[in-house]
Protein backbone atom coordinates (compact mmCIF):
# COMPACT_ATOMS: atom_id res chain seq x y z
CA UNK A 1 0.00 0.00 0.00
CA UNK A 2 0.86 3.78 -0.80
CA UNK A 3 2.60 5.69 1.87
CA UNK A 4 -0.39 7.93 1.23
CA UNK A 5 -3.06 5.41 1.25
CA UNK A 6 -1.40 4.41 4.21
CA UNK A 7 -1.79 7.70 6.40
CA UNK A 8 -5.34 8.16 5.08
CA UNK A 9 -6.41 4.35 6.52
CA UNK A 10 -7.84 3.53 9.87
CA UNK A 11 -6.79 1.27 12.12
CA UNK A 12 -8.02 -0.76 14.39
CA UNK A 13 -7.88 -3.98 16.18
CA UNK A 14 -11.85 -4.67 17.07
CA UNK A 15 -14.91 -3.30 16.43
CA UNK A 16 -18.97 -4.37 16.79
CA UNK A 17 -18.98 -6.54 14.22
CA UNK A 18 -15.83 -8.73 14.96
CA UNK A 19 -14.75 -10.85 18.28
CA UNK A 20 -13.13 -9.21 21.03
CA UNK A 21 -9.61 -8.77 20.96
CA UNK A 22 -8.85 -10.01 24.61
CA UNK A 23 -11.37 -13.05 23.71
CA UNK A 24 -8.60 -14.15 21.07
CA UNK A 25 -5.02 -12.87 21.64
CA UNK A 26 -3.06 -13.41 24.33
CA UNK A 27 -1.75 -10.49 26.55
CA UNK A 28 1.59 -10.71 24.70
CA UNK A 29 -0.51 -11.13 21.25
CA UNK A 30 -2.50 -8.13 22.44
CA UNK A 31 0.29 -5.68 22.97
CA UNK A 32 2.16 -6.62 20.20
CA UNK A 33 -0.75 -6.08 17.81
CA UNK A 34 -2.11 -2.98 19.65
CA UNK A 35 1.19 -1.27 18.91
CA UNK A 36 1.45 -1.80 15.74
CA UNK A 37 -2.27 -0.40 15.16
CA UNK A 38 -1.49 2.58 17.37
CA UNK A 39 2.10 3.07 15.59
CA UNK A 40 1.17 3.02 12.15
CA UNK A 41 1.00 6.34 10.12
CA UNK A 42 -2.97 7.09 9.82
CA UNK A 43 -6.28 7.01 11.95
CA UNK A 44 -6.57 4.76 14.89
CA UNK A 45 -9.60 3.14 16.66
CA UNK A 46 -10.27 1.65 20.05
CA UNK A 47 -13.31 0.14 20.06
CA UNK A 48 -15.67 0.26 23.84
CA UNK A 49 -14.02 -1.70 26.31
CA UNK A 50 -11.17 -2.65 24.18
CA UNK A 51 -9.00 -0.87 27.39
CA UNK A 52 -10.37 -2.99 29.83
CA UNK A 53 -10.20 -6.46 28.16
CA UNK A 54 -13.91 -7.01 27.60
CA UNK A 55 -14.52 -10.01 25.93
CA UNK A 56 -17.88 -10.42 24.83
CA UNK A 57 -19.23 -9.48 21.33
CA UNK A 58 -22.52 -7.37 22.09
CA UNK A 59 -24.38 -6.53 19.17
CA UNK A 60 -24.74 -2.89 18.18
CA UNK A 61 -28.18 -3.22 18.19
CA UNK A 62 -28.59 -3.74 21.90
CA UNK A 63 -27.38 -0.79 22.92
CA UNK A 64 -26.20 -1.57 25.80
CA UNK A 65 -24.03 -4.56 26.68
CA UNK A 66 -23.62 -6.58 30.54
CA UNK A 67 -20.11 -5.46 33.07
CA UNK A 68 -17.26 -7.37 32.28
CA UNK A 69 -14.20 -7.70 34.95
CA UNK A 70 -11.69 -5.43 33.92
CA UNK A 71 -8.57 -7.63 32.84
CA UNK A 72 -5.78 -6.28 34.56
CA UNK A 73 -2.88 -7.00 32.42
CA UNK A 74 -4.92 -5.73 29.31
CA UNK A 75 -5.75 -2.14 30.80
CA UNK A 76 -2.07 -2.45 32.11
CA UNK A 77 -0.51 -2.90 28.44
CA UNK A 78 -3.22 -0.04 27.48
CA UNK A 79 -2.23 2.55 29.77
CA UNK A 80 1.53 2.41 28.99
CA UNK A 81 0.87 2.60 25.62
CA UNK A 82 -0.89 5.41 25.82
CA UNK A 83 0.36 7.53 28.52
CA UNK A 84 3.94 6.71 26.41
CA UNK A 85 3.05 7.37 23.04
CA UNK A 86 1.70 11.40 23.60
CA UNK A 87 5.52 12.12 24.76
CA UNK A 88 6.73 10.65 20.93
CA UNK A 89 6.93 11.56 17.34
CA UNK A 90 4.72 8.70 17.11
CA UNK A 91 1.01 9.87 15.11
CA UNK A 92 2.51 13.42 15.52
CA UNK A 93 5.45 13.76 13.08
CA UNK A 94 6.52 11.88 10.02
CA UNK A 95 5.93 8.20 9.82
CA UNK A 96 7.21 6.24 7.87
CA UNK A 97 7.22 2.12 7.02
CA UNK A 98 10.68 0.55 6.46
CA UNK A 99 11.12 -3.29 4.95
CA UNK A 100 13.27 -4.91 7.16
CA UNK A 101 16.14 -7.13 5.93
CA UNK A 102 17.21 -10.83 6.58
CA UNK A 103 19.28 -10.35 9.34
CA UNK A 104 21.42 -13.23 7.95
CA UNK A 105 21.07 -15.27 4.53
CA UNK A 106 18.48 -18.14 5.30
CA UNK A 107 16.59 -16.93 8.12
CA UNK A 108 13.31 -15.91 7.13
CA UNK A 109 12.31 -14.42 10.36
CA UNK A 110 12.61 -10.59 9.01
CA UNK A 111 8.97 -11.10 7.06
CA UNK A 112 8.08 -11.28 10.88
CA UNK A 113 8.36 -7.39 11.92
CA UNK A 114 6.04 -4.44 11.60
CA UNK A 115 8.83 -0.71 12.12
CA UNK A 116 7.72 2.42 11.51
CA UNK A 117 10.58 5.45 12.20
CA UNK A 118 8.86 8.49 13.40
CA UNK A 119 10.65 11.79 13.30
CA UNK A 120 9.13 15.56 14.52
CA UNK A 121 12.14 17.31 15.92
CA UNK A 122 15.53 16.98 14.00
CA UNK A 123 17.44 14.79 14.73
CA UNK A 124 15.51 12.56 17.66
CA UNK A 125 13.33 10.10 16.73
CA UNK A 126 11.37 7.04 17.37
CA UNK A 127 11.08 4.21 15.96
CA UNK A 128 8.28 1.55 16.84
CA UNK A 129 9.11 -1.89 16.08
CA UNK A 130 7.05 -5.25 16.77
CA UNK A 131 7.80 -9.03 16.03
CA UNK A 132 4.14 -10.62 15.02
CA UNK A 133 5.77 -14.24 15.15
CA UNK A 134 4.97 -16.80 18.02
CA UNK A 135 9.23 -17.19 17.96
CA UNK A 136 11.82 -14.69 18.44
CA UNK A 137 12.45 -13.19 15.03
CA UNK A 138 15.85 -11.04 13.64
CA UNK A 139 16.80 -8.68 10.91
CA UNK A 140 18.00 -5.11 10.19
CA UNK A 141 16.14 -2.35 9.82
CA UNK A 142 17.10 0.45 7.55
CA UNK A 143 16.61 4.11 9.14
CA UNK A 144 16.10 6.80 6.85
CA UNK A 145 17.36 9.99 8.32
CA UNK A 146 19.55 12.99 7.16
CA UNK A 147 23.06 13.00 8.56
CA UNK A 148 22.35 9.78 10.58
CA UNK A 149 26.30 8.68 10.17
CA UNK A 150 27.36 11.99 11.46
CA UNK A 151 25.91 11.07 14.99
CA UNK A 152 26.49 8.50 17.49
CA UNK A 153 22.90 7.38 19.44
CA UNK A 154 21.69 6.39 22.19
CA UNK A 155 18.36 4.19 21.96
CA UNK A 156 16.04 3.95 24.85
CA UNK A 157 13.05 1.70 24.58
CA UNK A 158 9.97 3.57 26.25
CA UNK A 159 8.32 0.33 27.06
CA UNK A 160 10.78 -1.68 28.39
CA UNK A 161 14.12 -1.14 30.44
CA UNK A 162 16.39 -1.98 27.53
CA UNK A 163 19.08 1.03 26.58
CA UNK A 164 21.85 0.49 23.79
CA UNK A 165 24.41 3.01 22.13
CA UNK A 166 24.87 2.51 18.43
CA UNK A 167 27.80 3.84 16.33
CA UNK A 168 26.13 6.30 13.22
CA UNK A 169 28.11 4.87 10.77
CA UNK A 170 26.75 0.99 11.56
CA UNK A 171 23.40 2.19 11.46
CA UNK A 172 23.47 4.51 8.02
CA UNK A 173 25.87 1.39 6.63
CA UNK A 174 24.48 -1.66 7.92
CA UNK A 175 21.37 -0.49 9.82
CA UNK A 176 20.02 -1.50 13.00
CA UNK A 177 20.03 -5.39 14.03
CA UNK A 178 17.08 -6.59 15.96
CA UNK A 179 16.39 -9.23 17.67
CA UNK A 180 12.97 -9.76 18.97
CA UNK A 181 11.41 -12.44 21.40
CA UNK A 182 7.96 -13.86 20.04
CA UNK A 183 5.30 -11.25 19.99
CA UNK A 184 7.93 -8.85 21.20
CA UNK A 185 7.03 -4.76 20.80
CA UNK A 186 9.76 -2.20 21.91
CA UNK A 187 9.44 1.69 21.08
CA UNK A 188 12.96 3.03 21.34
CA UNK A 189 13.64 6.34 21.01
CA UNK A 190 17.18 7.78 19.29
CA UNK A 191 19.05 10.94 20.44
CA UNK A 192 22.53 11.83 19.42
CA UNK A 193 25.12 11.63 22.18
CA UNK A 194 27.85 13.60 19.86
């Protein structure tokens, strides 16, 4: 699809007419795939109780629909997402889809990943990235960035705990190697350190 097309689509991962999200994915399932609807360039959706975990598929036409227990670890993956994302680039600067590469000849694995870099403010920016396999998945991922080899970076990931430096040069040359549990879904975010 278009970049264009792209940013003019909607997202979403549920709505009335389709089965619950938490009724189908797992937790790690649900994360993975709620980041990649809420990172992609264009309009997202989040249908009633998709925050909470509801499970049950109420007809529109009811108009109403019966209290579910909130799952926990569902509103959980929900609320870092999106107390996280307002403080990005992410659905507020340029987004942009990149084709990952086999990390190494033979290994299919790179067909696995969903990235999307994100840039507002020269030079940071953020880069959301999300293995959809049930197996850890690898490959590079090529950044697309003025003057990215005349920097050194630092990478955070804003969901996790994880925090690399990478060389400019590797990434503009190379790019950036990932290696990604199953269902894995990291938002890192790059500033320059030189």
């Amino acid at each position: 699809m278009p970049a264009a097309a792209r940013a003019r689509s909607a997202h979403f991962l549920e709505n009335h007419d389709e089965p619950r999200t938490a009724s189908i994915l797992s937790p790690a399932e649900h994360r993975a795939a709620a980041l990649v609807i809420l990172g992609l360039p264009g309009m997202r959706f989040l249908h009633d109780g998709q925050l909470s975990g509801a499970r049950l598929r109420v007809p529109v036409q009811l108009a109403r629909r019966s209290e579910e227990p909130r799952q926990v670890e569902i509103a959980n993956i929900y609320e870092k997402l999106l107390t996280t994302l307002p403080g990005t680039a992410v659905g507020q600067g340029r987004g942009e889809l990149s084709r990952p590469r086999a990390a190494w000849p033979d290994n299919p694995t790179a067909h696995n990943f969903v990235i999307v870099q994100w840039q507002s403010q020269a030079p940071e920016f953020d880069l959301v990235v999300v293995n959809l396999a049930p197996h850890p998945s690898q490959c590079y991922a090529t950044l697309h960035l003025e003057r990215l080899a005349a920097h050194n970076w630092a990478m955070k990931d804003l969901l996790g705990p994880e925090r690399f430096k990478r060389s400019g040069d590797d990434l503009q040359n190379q790019g950036l190697y990932l290696d990604l549990p199953a269902h894995g879904a990291q938002l890192f975010h790059f500033e320059p350190i030189n």
